[in-house]
C-alpha atoms as a PDB file:
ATOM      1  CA  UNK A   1      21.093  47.252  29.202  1.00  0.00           C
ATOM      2  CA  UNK A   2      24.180  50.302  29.660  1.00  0.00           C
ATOM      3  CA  UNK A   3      26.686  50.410  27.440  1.00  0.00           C
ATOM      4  CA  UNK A   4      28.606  49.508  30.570  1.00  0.00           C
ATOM      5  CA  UNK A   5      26.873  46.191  31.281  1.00  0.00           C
ATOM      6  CA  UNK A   6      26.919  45.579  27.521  1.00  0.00           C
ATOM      7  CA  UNK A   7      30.714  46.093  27.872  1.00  0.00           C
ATOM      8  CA  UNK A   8      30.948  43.655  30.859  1.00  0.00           C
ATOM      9  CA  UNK A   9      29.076  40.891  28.690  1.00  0.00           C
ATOM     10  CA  UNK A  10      31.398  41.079  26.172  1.00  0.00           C
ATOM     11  CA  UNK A  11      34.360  40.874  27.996  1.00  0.00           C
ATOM     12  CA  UNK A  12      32.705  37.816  29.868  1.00  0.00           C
ATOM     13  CA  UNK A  13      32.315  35.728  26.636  1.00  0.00           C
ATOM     14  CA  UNK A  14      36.016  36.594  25.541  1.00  0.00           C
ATOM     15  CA  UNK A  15      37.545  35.417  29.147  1.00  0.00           C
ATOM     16  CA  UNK A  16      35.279  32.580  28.760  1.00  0.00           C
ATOM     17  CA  UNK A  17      36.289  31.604  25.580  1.00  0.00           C
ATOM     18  CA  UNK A  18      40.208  31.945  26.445  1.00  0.00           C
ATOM     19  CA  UNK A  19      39.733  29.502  29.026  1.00  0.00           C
ATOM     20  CA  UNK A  20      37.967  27.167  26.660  1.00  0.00           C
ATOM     21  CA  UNK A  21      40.888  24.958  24.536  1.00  0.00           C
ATOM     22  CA  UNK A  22      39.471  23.187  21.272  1.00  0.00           C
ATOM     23  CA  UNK A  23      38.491  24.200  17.947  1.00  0.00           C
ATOM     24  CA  UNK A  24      36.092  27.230  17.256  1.00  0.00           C
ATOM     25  CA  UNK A  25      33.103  26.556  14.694  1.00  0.00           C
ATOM     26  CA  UNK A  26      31.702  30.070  14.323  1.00  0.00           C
ATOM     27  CA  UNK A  27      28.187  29.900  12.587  1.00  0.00           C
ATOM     28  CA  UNK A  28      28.591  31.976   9.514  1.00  0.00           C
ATOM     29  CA  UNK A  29      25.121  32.440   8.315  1.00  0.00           C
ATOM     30  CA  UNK A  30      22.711  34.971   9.581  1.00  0.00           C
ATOM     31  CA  UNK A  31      20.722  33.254  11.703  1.00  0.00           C
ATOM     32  CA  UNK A  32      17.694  34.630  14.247  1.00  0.00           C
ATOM     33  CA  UNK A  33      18.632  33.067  18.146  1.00  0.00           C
ATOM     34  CA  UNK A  34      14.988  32.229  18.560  1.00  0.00           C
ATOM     35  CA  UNK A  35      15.471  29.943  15.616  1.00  0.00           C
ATOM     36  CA  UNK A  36      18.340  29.057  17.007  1.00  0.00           C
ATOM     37  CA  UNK A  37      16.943  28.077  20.077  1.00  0.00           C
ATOM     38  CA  UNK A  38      14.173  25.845  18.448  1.00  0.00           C
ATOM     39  CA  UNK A  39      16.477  24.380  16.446  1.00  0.00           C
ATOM     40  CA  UNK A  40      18.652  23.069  19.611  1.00  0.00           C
ATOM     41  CA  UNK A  41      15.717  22.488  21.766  1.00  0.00           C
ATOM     42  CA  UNK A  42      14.729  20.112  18.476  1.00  0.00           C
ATOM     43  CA  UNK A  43      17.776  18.585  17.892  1.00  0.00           C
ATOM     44  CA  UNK A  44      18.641  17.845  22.189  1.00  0.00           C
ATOM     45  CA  UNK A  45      14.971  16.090  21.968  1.00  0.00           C
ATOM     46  CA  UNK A  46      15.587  14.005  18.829  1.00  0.00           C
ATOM     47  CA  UNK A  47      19.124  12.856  20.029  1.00  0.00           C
ATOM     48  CA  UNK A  48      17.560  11.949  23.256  1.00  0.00           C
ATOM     49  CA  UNK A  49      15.157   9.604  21.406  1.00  0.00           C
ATOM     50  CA  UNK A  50      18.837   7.939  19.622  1.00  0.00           C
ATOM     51  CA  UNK A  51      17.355   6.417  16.725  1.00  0.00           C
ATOM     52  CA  UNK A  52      19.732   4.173  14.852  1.00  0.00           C
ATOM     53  CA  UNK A  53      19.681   5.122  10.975  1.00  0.00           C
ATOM     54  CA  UNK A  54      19.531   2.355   8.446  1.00  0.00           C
ATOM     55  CA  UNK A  55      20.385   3.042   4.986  1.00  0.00           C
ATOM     56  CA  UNK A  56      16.668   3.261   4.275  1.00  0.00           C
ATOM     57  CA  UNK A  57      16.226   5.694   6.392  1.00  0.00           C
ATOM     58  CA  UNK A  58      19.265   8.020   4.780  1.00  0.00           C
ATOM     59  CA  UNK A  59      17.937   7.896   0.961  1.00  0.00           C
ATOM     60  CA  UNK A  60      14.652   8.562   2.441  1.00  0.00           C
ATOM     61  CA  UNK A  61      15.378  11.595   4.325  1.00  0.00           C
ATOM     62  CA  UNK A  62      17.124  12.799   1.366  1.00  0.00           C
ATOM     63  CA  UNK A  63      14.956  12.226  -1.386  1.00  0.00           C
ATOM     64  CA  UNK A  64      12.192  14.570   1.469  1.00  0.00           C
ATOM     65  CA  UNK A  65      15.035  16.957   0.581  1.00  0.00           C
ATOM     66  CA  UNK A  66      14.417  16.771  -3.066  1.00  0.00           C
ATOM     67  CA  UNK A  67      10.601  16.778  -3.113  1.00  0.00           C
ATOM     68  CA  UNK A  68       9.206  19.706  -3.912  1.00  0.00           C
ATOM     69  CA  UNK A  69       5.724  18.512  -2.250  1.00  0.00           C
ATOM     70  CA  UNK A  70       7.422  17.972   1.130  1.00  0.00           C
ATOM     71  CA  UNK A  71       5.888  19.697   3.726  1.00  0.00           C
ATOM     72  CA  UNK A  72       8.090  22.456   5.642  1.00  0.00           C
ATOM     73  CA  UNK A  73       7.921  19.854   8.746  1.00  0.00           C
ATOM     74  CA  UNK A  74       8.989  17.144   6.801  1.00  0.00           C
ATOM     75  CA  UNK A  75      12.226  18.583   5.510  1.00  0.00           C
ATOM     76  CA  UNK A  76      13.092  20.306   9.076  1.00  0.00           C
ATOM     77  CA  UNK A  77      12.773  16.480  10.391  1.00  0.00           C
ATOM     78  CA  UNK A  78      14.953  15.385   7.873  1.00  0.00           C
ATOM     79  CA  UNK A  79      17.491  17.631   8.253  1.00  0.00           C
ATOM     80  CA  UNK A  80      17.620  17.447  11.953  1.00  0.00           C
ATOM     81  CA  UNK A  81      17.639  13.500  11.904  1.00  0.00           C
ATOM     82  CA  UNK A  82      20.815  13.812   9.520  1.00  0.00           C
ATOM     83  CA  UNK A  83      22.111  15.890  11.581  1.00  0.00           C
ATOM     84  CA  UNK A  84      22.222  14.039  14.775  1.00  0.00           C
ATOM     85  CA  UNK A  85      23.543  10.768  12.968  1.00  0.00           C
ATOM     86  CA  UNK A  86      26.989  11.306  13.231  1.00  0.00           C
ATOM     87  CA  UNK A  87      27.568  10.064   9.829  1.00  0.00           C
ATOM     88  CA  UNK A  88      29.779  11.101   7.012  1.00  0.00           C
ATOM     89  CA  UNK A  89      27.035  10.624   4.327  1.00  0.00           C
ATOM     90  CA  UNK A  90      24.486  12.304   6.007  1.00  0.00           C
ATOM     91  CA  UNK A  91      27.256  15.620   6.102  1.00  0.00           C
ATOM     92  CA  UNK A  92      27.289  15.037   3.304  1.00  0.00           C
ATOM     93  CA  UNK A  93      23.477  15.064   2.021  1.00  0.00           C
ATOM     94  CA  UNK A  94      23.042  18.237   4.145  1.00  0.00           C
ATOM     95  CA  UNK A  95      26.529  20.096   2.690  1.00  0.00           C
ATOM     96  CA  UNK A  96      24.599  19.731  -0.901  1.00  0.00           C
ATOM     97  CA  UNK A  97      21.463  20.495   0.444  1.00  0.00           C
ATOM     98  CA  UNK A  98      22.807  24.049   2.157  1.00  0.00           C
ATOM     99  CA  UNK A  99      24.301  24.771  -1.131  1.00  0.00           C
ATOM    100  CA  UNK A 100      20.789  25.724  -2.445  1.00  0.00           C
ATOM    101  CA  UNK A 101      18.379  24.858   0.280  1.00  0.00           C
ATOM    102  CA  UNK A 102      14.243  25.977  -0.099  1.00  0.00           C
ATOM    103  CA  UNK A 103      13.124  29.219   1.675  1.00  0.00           C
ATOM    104  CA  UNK A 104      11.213  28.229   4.374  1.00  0.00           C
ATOM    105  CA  UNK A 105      13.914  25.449   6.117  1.00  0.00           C
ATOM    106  CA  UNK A 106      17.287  27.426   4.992  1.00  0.00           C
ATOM    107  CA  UNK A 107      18.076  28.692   8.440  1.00  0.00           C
ATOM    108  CA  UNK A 108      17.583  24.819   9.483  1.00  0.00           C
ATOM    109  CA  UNK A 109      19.723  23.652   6.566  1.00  0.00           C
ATOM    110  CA  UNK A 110      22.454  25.941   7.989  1.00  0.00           C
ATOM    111  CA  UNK A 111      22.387  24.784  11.303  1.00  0.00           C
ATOM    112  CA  UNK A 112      21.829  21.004  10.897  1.00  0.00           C
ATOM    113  CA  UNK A 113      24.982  21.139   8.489  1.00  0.00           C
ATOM    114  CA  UNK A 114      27.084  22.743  11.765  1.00  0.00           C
ATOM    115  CA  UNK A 115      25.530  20.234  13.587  1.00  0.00           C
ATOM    116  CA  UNK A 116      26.517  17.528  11.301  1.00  0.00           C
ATOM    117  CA  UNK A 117      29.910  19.311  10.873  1.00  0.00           C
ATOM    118  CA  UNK A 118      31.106  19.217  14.336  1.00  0.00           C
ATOM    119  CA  UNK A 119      29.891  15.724  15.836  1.00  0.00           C
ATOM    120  CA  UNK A 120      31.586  14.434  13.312  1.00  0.00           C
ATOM    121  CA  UNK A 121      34.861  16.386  13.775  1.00  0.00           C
ATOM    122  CA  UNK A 122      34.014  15.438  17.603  1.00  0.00           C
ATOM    123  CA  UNK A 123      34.706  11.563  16.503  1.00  0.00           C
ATOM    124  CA  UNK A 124      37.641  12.114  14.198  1.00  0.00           C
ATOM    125  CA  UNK A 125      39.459  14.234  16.329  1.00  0.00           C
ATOM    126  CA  UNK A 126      40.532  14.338  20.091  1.00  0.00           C
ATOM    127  CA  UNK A 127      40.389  18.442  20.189  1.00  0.00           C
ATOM    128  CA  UNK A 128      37.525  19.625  22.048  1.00  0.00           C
ATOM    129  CA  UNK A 129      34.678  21.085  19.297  1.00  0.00           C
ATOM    130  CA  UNK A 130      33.684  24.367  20.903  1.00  0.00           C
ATOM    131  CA  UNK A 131      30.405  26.129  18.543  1.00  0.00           C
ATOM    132  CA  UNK A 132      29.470  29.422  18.370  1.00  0.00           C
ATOM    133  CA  UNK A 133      26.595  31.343  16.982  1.00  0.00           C
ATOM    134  CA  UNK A 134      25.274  34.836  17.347  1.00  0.00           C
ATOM    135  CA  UNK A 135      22.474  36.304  15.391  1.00  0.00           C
ATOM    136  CA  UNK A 136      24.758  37.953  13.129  1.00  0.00           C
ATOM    137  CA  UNK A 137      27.395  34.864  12.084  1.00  0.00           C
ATOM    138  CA  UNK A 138      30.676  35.173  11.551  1.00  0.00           C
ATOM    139  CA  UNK A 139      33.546  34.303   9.090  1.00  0.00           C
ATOM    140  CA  UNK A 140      36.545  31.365  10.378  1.00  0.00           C
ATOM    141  CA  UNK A 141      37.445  32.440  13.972  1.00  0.00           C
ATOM    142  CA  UNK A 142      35.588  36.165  13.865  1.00  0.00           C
ATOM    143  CA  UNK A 143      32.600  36.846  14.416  1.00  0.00           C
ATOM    144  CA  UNK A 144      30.545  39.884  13.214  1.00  0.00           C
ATOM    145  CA  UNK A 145      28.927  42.687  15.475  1.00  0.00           C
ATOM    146  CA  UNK A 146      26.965  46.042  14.733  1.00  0.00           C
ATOM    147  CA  UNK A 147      27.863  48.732  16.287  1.00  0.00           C
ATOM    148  CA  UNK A 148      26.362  52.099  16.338  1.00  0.00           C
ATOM    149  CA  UNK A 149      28.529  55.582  17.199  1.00  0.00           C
ATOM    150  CA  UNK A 150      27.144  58.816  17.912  1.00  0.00           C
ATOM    151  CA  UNK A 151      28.404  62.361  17.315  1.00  0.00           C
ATOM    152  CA  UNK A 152      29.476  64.385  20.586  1.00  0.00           C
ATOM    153  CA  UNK A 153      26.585  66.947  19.871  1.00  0.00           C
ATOM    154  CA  UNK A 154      23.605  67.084  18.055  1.00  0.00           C
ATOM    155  CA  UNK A 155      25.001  68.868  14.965  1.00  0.00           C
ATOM    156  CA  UNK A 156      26.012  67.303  11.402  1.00  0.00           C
ATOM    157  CA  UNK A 157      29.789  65.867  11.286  1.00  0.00           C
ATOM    158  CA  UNK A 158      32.035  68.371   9.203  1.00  0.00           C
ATOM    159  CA  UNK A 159      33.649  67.366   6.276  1.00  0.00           C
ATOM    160  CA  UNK A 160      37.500  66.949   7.895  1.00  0.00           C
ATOM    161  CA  UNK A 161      35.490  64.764  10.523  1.00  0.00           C
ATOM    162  CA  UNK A 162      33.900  62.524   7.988  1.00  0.00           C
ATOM    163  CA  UNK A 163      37.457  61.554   6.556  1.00  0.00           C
ATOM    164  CA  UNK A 164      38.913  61.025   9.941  1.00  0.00           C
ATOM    165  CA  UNK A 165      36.520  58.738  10.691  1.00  0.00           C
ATOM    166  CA  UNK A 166      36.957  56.701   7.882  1.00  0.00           C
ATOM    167  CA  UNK A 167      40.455  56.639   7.559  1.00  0.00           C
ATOM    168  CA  UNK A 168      41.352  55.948  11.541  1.00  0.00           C
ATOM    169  CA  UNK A 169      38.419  53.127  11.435  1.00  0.00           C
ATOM    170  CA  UNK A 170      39.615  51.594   8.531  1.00  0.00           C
ATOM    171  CA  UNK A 171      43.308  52.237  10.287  1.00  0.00           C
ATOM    172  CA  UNK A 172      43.449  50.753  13.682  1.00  0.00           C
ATOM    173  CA  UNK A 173      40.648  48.011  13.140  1.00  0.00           C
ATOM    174  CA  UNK A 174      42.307  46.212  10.195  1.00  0.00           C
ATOM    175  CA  UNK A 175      45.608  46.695  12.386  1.00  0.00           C
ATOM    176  CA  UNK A 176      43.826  44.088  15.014  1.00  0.00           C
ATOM    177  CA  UNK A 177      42.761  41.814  12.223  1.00  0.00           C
ATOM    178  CA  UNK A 178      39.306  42.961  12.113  1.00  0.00           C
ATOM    179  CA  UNK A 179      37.231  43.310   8.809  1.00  0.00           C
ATOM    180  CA  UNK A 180      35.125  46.584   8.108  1.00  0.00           C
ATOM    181  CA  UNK A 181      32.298  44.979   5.896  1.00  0.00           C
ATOM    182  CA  UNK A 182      30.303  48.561   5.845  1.00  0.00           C
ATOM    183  CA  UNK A 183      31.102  51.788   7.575  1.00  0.00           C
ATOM    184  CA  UNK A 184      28.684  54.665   7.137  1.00  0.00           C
ATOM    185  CA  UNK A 185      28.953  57.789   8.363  1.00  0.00           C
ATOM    186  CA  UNK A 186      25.380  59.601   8.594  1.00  0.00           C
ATOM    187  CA  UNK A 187      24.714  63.191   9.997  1.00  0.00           C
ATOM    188  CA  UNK A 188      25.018  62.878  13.781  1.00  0.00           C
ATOM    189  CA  UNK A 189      25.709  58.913  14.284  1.00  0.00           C
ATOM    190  CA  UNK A 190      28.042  56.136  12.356  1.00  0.00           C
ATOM    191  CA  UNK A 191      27.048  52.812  11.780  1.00  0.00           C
ATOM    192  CA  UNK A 192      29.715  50.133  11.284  1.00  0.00           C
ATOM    193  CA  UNK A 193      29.483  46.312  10.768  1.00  0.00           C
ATOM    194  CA  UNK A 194      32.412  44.326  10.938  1.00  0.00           C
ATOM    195  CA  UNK A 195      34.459  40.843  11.549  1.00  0.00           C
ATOM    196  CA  UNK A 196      36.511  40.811  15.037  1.00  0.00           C
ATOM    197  CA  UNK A 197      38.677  38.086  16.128  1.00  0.00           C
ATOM    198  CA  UNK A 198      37.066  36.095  19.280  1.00  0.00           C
ATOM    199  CA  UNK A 199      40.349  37.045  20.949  1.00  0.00           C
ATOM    200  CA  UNK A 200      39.924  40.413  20.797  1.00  0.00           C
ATOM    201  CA  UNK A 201      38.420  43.095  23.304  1.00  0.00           C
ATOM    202  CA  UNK A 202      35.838  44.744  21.402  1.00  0.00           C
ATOM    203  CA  UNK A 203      35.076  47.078  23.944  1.00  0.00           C
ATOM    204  CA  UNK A 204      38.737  47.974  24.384  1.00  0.00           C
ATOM    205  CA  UNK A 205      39.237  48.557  20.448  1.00  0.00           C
ATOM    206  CA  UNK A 206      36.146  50.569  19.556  1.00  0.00           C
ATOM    207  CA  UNK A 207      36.995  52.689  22.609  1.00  0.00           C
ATOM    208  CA  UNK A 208      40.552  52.857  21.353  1.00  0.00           C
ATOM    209  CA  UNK A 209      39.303  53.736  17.830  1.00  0.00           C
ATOM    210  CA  UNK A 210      36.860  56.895  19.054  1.00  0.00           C
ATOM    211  CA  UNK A 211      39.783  58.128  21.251  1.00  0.00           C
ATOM    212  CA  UNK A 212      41.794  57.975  18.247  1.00  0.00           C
ATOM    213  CA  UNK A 213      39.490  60.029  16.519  1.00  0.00           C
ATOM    214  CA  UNK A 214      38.696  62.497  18.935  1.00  0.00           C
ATOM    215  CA  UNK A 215      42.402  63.553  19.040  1.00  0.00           C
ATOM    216  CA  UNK A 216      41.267  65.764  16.261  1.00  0.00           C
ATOM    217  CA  UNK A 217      38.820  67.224  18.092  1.00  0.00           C
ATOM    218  CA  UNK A 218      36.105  65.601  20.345  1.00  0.00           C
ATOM    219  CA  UNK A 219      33.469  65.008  18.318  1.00  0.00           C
ATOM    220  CA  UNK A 220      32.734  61.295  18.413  1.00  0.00           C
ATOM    221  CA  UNK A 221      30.484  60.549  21.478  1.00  0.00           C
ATOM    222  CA  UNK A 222      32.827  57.813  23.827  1.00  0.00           C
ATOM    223  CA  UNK A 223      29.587  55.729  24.650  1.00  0.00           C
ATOM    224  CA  UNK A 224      28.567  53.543  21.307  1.00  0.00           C
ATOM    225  CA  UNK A 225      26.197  50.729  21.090  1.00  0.00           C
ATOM    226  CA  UNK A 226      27.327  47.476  19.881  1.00  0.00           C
ATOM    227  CA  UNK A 227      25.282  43.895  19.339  1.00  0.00           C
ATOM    228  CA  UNK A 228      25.773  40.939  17.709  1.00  0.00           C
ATOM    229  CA  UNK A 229      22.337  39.683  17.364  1.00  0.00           C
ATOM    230  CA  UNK A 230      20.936  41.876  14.551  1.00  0.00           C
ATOM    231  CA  UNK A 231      21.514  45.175  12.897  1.00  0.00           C
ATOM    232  CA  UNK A 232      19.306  48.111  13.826  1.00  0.00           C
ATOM    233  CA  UNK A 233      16.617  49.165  11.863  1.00  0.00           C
ATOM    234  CA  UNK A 234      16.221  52.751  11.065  1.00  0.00           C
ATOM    235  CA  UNK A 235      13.294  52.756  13.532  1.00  0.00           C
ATOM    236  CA  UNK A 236      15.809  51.648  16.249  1.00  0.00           C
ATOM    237  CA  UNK A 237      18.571  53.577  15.647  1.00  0.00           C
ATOM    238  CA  UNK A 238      15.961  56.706  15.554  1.00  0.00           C
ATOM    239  CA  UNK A 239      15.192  56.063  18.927  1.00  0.00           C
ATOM    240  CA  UNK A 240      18.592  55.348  19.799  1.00  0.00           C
ATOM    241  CA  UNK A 241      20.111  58.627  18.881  1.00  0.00           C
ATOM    242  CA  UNK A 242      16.723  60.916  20.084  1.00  0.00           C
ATOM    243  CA  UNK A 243      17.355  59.294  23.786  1.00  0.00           C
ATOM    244  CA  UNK A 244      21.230  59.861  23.507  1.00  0.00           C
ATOM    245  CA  UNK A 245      20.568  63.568  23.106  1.00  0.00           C
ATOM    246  CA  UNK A 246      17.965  64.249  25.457  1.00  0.00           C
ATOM    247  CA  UNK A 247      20.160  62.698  27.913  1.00  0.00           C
ATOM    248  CA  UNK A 248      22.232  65.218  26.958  1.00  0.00           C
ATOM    249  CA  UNK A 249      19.952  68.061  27.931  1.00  0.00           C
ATOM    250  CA  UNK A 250      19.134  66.136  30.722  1.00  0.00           C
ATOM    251  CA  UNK A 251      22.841  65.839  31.951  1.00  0.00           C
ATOM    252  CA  UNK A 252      22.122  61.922  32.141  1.00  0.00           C
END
C-alpha cells in the first residue's frame, strides 16, 4: 500500500467516525487483529446460541477462572460466556480477572472485559456505544500509531538536525493533544510512537510536523510510513529504508 492510499485510509476512518455520534471505547491493550478477529467471530457465534445464565453457571465460569488446571479452552469459554451475558456481575468477574489474568488467555481477558464493558453501558445508557480497536490500543479517546520518518538522503542526521527534530515533534504534536510515548531519532530514519486524538488528521499533522522541520533545511523525507497495527521490527524497517533509497536512485 502508498503512503498515499495509506493516507486516504486514514482519513476514511476519521470522516467515518465524525459521522458516527455515541461514546468511543478505544481498546487500550495491545492486542494482535487476528486475535481480534477470533475473538469476535467467537463471541458473534456464542451470542447467536443466547444461552440464559443461571447463577450456577456464573460461580462456575469463575471458579474455571481460578483453576490453575483449567485448560486454555476452558477459560477462553468462560470468559467469552461472561462476556456476552450482559450482566453486572459477570463485568465484574472479568474486571478482576484482567487485573492479573494467565498468559495464554490475557489477550481474551482484555477483550471479553470490553465486551462486557460496553453491552452493559449499551443497556444503561441511551448513547450509541461505538468500539474501537487497532493492533496497537489506545488510551481514553486516542489511539496509538507507529510511524516511521526517513531522512531526505542517505547520509547520518547532523547534530542541529537531531535537536530540531525533537524539539518541533515534541512542539506541534503535544499542541494537537497528541502524546509522544517514544521518539527516536536513528542515523537516516526516526521512529515515533504516539497517542492521537480520533478527531485528528494524522496525515495532515505528521505532514505539518516534517514541513515544520524542514524549514531548517530539507532534510526530513515528506513521505513517512505510519500503522496502527504493530510496530516495525528492525527487520522491517531495514527493508523499509533500503527500498526508500533505491527509489531514490531510481527516481521512483
Amino acid at each position: 500500500m502508498g503512503e498515499q492510499e495509506r493516507g486516504d485510509v486514514f482519513e476514511r476512518f476519521r470522516e467515518s467516525l465524525h459521522k458516527m455520534e455515541g461514546h468511543f471505547h478505544v481498546l487500550e491493550q495491545r492486542v494482535p487483529v487476528e486475535l481480534q478477529m477470533e475473538y469476535f467471530k467467537c463471541s458473534t457465534r456464542m451470542r447467536r446460541d443466547n444461552i440464559a445464565m443461571t447463577e450456577e453457571d456464573f460461580n462456575s465460569y469463575k471458579q474455571n477462572l481460578s483453576d490453575s488446571e483449567a485448560t486454555t479452552d476452558t477459560k477462553k469459554h468462560a470468559l467469552l460466556a461472561l462476556a456476552v451475558s450482559n450482566e453486572a456481575k459477570a463485568y465484574r468477574i472479568l474486571k478482576e480477572y484482567a487485573q492479573h489474568p494467565e498468559p495464554d488467555v490475557t489477550n481474551w481477558a482484555y477483550m471479553a472485559l470490553m465486551e462486557s464493558r460496553i453491552s452493559l453501558a449499551s443497556e444503561l445508557s441511551e448513547e450509541k456505544q461505538i468500539y474501537i480497536s487497532t493492533g496497537l490500543g489506545g488510551k481514553g479517546e486516542k489511539l496509538r500509531f507507529y510511524a516511521l520518518f526517513y531522512a531526505a538522503e542517505k547520509k547520518p542526521f547532523e547534530t542541529y538536525q537531531r535537536q530540531i527534530i525533537g524539539r518541533e515533534f515534541t512542539y506541534f504534536l503535544l499542541k494537537e493533544d497528541c502524546e509522544i510515548e517514544r521518539l527516536i531519532v536513528n542515523d537516516v530514519y526516526v521512529e515515533l510512537l504516539f497517542l492521537i486524538p480520533v478527531s485528528i488528521d494524522i496525515k495532515m499533522a505528521l505532514t505539518h510536523v516534517v514541513a515544520e522541520c524542514n524549514l531548517f533545511g530539507n532534510f526530513l523525507s515528506d513521505i513517512f510510513t505510519v500503522t496502527n497495527v504493530k510496530e516495525l521490527s528492525a527487520e522491517e524497517i531495514g527493508e523499509l529504508v533500503r527500498k526508500k533509497y533505491e527509489d531514490n536512485r531510481t527516481g521512483h
